[in-house]
PDB file of N, CA and C in Angstrom:
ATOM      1  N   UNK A   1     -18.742   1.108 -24.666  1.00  0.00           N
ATOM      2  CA  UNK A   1     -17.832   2.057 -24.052  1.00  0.00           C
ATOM      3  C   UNK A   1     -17.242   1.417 -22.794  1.00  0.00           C
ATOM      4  N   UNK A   2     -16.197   1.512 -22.905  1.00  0.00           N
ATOM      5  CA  UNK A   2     -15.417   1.050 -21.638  1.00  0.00           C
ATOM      6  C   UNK A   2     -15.226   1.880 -20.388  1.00  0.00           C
ATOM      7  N   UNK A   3     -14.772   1.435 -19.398  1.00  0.00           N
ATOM      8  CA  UNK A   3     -15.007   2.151 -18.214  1.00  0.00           C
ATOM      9  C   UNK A   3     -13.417   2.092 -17.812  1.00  0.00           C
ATOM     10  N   UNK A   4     -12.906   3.277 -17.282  1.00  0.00           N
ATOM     11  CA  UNK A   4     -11.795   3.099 -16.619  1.00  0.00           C
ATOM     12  C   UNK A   4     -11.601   2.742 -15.605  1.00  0.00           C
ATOM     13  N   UNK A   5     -10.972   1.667 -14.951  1.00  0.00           N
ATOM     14  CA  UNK A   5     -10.782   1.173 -13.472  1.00  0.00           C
ATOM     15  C   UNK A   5      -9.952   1.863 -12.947  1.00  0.00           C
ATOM     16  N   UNK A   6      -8.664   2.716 -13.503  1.00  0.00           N
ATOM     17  CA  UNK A   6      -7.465   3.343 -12.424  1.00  0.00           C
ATOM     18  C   UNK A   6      -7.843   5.038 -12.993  1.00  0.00           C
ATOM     19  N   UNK A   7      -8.051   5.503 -11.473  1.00  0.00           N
ATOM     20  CA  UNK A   7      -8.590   6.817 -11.639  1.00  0.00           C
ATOM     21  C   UNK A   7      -7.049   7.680 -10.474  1.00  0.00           C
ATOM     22  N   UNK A   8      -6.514   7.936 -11.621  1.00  0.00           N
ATOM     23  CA  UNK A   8      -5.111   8.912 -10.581  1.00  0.00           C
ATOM     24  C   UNK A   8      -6.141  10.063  -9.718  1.00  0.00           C
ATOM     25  N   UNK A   9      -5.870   9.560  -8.099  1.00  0.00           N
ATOM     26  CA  UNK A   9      -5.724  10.249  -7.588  1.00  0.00           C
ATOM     27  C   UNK A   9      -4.387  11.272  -7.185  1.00  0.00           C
ATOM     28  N   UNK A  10      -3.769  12.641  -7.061  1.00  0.00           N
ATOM     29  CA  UNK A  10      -2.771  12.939  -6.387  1.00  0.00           C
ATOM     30  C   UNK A  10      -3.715  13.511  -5.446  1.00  0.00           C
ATOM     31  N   UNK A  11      -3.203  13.166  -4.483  1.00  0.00           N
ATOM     32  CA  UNK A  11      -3.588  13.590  -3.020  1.00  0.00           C
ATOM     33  C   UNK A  11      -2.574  13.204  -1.862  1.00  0.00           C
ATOM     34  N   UNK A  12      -2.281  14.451  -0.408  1.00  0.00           N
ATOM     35  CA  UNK A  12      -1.408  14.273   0.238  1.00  0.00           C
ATOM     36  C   UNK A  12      -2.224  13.814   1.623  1.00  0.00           C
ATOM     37  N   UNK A  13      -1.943  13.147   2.357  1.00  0.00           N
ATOM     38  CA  UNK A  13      -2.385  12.152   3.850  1.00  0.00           C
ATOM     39  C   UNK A  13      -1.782  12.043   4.575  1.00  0.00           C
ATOM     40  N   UNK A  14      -2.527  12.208   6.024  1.00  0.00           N
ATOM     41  CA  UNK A  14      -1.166  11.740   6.932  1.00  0.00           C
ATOM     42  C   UNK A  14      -1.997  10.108   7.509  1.00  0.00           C
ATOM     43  N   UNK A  15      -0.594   9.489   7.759  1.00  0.00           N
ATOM     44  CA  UNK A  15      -0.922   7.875   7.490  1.00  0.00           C
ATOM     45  C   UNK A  15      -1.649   7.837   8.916  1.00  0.00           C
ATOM     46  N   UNK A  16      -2.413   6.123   8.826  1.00  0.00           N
ATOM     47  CA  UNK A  16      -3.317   6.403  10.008  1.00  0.00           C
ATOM     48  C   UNK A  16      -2.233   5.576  10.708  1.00  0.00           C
ATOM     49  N   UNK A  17      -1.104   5.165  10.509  1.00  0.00           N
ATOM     50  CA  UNK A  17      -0.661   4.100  11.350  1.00  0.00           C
ATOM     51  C   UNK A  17       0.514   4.604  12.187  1.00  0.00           C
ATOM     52  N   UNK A  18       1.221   5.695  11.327  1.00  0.00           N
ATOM     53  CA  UNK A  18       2.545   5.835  11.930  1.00  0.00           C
ATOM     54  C   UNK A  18       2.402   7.781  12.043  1.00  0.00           C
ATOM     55  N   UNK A  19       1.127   8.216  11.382  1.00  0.00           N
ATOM     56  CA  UNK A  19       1.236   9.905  11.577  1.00  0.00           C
ATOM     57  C   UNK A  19       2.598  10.473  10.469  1.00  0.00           C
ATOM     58  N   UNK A  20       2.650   9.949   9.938  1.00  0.00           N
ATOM     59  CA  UNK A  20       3.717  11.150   9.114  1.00  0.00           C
ATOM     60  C   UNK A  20       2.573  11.441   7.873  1.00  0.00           C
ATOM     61  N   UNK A  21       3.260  12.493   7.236  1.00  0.00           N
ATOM     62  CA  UNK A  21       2.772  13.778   6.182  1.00  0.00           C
ATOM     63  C   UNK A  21       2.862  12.706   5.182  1.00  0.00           C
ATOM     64  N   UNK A  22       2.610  12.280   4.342  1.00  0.00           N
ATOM     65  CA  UNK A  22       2.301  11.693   3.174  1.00  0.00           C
ATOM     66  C   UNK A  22       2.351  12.804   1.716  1.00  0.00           C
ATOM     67  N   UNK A  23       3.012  13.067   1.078  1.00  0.00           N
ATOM     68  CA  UNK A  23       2.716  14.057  -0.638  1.00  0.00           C
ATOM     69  C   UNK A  23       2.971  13.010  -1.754  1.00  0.00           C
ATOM     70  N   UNK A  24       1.447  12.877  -1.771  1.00  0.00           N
ATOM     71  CA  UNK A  24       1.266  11.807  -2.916  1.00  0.00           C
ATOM     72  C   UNK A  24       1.339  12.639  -4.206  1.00  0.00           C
ATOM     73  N   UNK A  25       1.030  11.506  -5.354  1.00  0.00           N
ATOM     74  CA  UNK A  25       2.040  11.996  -6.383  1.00  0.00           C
ATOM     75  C   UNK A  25       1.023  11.051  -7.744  1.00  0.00           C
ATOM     76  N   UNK A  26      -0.106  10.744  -6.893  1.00  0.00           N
ATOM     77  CA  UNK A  26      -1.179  10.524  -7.888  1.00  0.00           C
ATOM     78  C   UNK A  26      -0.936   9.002  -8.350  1.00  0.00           C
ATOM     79  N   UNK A  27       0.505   7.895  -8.082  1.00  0.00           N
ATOM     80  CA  UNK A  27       0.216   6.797  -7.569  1.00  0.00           C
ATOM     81  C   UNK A  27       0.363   6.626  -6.425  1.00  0.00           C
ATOM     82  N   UNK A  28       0.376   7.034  -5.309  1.00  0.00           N
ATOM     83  CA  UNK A  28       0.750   6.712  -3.966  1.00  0.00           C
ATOM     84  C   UNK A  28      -0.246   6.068  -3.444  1.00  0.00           C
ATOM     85  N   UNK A  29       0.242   4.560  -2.946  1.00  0.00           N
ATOM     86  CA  UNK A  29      -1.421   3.664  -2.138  1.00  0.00           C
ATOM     87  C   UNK A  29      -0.459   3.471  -1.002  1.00  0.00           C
ATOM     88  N   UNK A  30       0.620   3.637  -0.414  1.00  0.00           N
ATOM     89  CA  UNK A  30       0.595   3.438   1.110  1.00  0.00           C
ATOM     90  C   UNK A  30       1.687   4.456   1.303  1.00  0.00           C
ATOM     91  N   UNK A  31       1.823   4.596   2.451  1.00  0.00           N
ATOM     92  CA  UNK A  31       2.935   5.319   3.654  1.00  0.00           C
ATOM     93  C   UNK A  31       4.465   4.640   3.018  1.00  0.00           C
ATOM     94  N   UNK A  32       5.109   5.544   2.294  1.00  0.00           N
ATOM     95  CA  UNK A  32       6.548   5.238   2.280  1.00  0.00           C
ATOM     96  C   UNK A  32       7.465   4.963   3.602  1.00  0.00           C
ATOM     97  N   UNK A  33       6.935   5.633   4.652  1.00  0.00           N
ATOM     98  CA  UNK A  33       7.786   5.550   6.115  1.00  0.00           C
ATOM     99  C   UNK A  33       7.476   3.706   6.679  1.00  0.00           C
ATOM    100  N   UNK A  34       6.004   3.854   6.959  1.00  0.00           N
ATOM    101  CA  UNK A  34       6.246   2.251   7.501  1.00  0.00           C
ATOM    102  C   UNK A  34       5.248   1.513   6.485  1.00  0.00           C
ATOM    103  N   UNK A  35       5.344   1.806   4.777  1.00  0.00           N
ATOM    104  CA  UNK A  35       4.224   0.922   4.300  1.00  0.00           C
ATOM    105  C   UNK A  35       3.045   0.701   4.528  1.00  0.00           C
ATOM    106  N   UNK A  36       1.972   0.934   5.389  1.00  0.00           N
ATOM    107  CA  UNK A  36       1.199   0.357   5.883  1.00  0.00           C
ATOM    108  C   UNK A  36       0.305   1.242   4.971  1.00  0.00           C
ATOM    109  N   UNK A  37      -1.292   1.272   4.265  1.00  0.00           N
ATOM    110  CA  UNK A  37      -2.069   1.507   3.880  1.00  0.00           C
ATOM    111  C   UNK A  37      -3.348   1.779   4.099  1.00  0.00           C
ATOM    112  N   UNK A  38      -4.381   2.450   2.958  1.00  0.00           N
ATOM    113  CA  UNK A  38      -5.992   2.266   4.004  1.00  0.00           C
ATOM    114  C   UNK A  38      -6.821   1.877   3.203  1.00  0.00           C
ATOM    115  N   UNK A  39      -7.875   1.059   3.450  1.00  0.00           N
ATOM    116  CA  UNK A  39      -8.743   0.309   2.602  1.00  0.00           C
ATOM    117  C   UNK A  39      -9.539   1.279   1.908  1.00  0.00           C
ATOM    118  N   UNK A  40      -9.198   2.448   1.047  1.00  0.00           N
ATOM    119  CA  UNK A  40     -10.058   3.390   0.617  1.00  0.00           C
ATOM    120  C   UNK A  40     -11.104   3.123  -0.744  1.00  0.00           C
ATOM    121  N   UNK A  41     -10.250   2.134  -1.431  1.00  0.00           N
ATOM    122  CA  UNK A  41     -10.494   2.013  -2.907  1.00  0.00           C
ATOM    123  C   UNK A  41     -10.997   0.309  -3.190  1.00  0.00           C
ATOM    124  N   UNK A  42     -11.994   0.130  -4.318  1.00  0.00           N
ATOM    125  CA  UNK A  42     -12.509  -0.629  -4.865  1.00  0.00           C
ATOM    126  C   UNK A  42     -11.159  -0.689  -5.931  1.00  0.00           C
ATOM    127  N   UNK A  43     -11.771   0.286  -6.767  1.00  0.00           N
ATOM    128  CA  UNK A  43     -10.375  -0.073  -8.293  1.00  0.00           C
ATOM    129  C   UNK A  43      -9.597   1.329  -7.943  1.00  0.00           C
ATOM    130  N   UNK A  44      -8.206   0.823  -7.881  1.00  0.00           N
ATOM    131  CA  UNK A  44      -6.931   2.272  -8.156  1.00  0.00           C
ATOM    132  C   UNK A  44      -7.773   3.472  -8.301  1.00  0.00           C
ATOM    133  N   UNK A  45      -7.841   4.635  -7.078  1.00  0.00           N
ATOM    134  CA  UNK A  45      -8.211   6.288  -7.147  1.00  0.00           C
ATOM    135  C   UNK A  45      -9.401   6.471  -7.206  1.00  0.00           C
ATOM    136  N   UNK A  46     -10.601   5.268  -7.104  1.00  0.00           N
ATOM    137  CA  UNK A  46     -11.388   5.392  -7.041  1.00  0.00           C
ATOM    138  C   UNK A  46     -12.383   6.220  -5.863  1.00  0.00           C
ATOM    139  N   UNK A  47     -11.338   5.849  -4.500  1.00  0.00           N
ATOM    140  CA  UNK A  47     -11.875   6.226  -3.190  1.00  0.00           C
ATOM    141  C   UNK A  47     -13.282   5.678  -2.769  1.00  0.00           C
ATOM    142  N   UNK A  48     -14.085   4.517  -3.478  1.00  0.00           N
ATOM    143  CA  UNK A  48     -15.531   4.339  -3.289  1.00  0.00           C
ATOM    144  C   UNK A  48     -15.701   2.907  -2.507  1.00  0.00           C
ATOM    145  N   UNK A  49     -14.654   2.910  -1.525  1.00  0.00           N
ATOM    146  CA  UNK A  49     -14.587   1.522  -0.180  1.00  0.00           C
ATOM    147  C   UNK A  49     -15.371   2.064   0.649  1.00  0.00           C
ATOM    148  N   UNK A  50     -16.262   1.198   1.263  1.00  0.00           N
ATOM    149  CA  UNK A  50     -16.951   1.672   2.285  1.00  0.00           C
ATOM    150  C   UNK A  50     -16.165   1.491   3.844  1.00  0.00           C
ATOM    151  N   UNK A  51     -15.245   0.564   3.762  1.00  0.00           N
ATOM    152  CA  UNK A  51     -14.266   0.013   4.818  1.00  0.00           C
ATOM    153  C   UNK A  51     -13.839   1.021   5.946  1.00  0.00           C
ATOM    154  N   UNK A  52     -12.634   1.751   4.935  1.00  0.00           N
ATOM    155  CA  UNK A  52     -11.600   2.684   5.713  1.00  0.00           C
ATOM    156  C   UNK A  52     -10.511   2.011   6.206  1.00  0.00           C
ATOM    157  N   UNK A  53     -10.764   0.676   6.548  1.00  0.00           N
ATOM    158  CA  UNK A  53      -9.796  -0.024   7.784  1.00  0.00           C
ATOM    159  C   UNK A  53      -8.155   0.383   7.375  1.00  0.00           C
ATOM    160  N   UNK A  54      -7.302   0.071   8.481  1.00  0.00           N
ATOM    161  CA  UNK A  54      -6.039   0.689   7.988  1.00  0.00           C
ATOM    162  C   UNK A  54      -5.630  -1.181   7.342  1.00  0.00           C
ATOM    163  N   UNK A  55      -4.298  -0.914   6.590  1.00  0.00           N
ATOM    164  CA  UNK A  55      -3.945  -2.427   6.079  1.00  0.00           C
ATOM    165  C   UNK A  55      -2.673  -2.727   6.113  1.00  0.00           C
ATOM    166  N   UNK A  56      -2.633  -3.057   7.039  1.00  0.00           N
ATOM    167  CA  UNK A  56      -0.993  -4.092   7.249  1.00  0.00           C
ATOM    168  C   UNK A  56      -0.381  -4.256   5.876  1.00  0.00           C
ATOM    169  N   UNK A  57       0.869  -4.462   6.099  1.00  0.00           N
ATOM    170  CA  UNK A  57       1.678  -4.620   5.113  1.00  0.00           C
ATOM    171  C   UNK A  57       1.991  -6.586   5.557  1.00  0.00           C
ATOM    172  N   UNK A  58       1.940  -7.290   5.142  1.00  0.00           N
ATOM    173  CA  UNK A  58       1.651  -8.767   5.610  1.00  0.00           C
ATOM    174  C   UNK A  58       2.676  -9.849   4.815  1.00  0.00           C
ATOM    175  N   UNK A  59       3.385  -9.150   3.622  1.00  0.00           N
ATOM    176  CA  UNK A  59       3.865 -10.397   2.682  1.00  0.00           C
ATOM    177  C   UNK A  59       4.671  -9.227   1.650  1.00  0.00           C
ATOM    178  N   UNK A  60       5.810  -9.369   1.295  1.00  0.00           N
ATOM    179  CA  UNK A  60       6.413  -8.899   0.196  1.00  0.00           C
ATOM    180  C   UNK A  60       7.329  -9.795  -0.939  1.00  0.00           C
ATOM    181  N   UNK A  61       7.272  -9.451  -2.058  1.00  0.00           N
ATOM    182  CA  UNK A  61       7.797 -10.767  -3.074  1.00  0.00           C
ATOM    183  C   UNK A  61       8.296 -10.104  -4.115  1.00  0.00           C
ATOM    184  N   UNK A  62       9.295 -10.514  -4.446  1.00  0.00           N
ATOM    185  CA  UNK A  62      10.147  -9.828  -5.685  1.00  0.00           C
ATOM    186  C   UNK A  62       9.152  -9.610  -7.095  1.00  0.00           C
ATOM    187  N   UNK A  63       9.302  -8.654  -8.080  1.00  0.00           N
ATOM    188  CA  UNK A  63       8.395  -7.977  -9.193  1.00  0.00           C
ATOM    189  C   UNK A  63       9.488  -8.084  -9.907  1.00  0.00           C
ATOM    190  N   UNK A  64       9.042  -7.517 -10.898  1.00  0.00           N
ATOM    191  CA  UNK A  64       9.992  -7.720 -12.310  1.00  0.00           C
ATOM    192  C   UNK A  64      10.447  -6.356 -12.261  1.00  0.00           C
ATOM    193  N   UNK A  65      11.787  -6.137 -12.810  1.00  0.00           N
ATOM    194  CA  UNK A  65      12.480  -5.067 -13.065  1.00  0.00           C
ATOM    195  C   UNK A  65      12.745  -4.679 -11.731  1.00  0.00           C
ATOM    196  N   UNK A  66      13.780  -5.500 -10.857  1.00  0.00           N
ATOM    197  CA  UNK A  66      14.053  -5.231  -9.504  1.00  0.00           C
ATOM    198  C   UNK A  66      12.949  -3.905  -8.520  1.00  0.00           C
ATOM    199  N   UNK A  67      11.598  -4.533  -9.127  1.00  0.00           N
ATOM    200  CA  UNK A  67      10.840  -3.830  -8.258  1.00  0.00           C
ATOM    201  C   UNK A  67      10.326  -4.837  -6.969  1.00  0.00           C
ATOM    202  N   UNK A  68       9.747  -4.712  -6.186  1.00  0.00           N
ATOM    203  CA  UNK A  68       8.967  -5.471  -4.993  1.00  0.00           C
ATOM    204  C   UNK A  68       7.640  -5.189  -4.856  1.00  0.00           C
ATOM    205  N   UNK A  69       6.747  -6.036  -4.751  1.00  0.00           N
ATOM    206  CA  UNK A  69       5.168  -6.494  -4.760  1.00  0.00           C
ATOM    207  C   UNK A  69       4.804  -6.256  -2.829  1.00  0.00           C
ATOM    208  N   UNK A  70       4.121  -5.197  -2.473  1.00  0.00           N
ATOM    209  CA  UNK A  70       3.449  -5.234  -0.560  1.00  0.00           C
ATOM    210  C   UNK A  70       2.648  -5.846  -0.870  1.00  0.00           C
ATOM    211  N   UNK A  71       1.929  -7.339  -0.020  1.00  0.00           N
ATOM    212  CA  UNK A  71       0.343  -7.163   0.556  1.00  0.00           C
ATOM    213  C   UNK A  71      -0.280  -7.213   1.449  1.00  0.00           C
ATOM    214  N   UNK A  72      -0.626  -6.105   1.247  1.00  0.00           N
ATOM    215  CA  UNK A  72      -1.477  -5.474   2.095  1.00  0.00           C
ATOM    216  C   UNK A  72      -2.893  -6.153   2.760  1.00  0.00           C
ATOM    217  N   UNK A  73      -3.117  -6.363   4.231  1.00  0.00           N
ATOM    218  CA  UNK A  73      -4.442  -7.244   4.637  1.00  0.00           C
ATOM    219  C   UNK A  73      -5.060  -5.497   5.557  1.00  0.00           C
ATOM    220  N   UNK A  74      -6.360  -5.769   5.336  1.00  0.00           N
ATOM    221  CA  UNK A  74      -7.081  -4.780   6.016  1.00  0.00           C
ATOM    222  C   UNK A  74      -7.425  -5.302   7.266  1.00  0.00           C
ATOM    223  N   UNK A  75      -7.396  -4.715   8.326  1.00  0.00           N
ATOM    224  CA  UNK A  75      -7.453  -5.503   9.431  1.00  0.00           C
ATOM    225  C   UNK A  75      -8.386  -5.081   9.986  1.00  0.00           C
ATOM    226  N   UNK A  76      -9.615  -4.704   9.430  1.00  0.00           N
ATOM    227  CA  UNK A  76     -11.197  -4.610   9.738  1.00  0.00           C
ATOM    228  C   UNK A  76     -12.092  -5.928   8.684  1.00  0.00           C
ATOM    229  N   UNK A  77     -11.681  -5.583   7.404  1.00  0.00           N
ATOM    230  CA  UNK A  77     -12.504  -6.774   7.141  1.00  0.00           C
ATOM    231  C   UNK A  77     -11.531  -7.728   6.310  1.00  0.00           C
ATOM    232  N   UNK A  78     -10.074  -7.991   6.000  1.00  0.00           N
ATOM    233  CA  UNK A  78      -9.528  -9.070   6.025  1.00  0.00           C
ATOM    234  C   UNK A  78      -9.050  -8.926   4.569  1.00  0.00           C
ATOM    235  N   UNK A  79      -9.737  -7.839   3.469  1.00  0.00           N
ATOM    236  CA  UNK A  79      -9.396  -7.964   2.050  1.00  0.00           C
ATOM    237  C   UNK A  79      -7.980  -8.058   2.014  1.00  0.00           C
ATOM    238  N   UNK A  80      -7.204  -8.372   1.308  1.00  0.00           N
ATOM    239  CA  UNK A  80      -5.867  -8.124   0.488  1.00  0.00           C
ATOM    240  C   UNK A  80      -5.684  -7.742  -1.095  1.00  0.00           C
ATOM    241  N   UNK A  81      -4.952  -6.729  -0.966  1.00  0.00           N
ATOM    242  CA  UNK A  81      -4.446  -6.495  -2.093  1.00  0.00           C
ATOM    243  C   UNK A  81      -2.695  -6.178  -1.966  1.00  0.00           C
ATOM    244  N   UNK A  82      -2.305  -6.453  -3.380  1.00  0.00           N
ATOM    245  CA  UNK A  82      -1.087  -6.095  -3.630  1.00  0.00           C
ATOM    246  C   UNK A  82      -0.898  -5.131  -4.734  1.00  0.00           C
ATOM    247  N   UNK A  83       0.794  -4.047  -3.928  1.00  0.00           N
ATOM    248  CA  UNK A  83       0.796  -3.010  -4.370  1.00  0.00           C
ATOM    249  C   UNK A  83       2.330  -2.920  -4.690  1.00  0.00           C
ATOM    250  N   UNK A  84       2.821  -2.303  -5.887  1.00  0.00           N
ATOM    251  CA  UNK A  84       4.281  -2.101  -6.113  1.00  0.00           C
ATOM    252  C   UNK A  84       5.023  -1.072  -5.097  1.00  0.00           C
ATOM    253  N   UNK A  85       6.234  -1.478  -4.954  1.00  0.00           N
ATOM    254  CA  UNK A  85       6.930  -0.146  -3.909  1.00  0.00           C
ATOM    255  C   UNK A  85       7.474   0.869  -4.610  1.00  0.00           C
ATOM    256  N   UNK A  86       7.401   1.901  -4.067  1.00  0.00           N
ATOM    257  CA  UNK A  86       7.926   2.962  -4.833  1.00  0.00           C
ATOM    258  C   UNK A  86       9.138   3.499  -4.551  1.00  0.00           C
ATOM    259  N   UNK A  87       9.806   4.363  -5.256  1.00  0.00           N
ATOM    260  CA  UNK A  87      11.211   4.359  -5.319  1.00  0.00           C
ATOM    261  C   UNK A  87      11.394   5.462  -3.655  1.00  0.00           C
ATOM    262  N   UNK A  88      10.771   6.326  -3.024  1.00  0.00           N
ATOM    263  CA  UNK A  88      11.020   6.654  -2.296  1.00  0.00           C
ATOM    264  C   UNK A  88      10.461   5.823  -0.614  1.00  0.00           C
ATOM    265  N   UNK A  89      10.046   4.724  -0.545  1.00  0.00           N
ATOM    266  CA  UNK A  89       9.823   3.874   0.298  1.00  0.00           C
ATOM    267  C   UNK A  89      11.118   3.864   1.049  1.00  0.00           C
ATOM    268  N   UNK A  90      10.540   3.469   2.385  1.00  0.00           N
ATOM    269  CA  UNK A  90      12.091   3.250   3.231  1.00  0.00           C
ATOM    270  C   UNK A  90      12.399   2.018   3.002  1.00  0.00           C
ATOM    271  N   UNK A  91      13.402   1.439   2.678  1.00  0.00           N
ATOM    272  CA  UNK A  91      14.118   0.426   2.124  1.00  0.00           C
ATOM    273  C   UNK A  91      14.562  -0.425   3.518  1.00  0.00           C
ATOM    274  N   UNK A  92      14.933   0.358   5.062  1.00  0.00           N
ATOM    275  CA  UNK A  92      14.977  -0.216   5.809  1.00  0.00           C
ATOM    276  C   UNK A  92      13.711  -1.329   6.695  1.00  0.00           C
ATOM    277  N   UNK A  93      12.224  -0.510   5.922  1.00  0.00           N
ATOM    278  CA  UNK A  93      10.982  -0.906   6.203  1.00  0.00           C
ATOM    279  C   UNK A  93      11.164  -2.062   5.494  1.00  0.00           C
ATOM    280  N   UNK A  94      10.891  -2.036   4.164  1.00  0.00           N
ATOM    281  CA  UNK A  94      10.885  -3.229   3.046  1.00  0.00           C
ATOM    282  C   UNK A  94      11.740  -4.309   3.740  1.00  0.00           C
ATOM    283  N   UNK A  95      13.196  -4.290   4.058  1.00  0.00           N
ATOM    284  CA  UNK A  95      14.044  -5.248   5.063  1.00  0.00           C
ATOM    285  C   UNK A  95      13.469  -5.823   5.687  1.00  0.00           C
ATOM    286  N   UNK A  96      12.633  -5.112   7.194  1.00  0.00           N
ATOM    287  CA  UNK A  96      12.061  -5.505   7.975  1.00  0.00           C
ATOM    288  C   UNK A  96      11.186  -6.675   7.450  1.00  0.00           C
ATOM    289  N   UNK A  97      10.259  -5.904   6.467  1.00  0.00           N
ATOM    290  CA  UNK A  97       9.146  -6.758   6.304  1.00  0.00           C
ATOM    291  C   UNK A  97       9.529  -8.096   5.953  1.00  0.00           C
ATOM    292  N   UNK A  98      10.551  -7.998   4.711  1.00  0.00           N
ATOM    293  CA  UNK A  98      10.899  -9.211   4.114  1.00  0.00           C
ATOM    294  C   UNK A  98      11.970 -10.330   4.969  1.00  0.00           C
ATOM    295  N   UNK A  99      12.573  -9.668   6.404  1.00  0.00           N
ATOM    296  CA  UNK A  99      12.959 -10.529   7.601  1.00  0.00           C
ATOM    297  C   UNK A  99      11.487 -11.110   8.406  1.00  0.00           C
ATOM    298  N   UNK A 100      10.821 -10.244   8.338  1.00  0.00           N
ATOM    299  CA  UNK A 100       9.452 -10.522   9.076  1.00  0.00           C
ATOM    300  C   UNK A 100       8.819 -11.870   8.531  1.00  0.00           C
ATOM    301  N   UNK A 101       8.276 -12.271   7.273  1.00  0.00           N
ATOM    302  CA  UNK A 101       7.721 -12.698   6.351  1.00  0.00           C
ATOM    303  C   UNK A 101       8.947 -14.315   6.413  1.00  0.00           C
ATOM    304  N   UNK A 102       9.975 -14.035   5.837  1.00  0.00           N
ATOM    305  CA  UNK A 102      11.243 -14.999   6.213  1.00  0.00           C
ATOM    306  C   UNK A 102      10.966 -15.668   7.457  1.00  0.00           C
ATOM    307  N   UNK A 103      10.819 -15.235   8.076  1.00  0.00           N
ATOM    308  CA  UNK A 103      10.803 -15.925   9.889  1.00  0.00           C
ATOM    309  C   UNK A 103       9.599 -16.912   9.814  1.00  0.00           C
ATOM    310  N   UNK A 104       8.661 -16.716   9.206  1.00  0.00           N
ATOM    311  CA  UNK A 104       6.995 -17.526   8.908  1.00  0.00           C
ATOM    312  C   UNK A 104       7.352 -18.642   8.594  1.00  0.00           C
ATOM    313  N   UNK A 105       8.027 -18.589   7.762  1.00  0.00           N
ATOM    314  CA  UNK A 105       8.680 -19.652   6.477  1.00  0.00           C
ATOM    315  C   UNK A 105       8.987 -21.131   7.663  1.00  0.00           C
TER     316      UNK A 105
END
């Protein structure tokens, strides 16, 4: 028997980084306003991280089907993961990041 790794959460949050209202939608893993995320999860909706830490948005890279790839670094204990953007993300954020990230280069 197999085990499922992505457990839909919908659940609504307010972000730890920037304070806005969050109405998730059962994929939602970060703050559409400034991206930024929280180390909650082992596998997708799981919620079973012992962490919490909040997670920078650190690197963004083009996805297939003109979507975009965040990753995300926790800035308590350093994990990264990457997460797709969603269609209601601020697009002026995504800019930023991907001028941000550009400048490294």
């Amino acid at each position: 028997m197999s085990e499922r790794l992505f457990q839909r959460k919908q659940e609504d949050f307010k972000c730890g980084h920037c304070d806005a209202i969050v109405q998730g939608n059962g994929y939602t893993n970060h703050c559409p306003h400034c991206l930024w995320s929280c180390h909650v999860d082992v596998h997708p909706g799981d919620r079973s991280a012992a962490c919490g830490g909040l997670m920078e948005p650190v690197n963004i890279e083009a996805a297939d089907r003109g979507a975009w790839k965040i990753t995300h670094r926790c800035k308590m204990c350093g994990y990264e993961k990457r997460n797709r953007t969603a269609s209601d993300d601020s697009f002026d954020e995504i800019l930023a990041l991907s001028r941000k990230c550009s400048e490294k280069l």
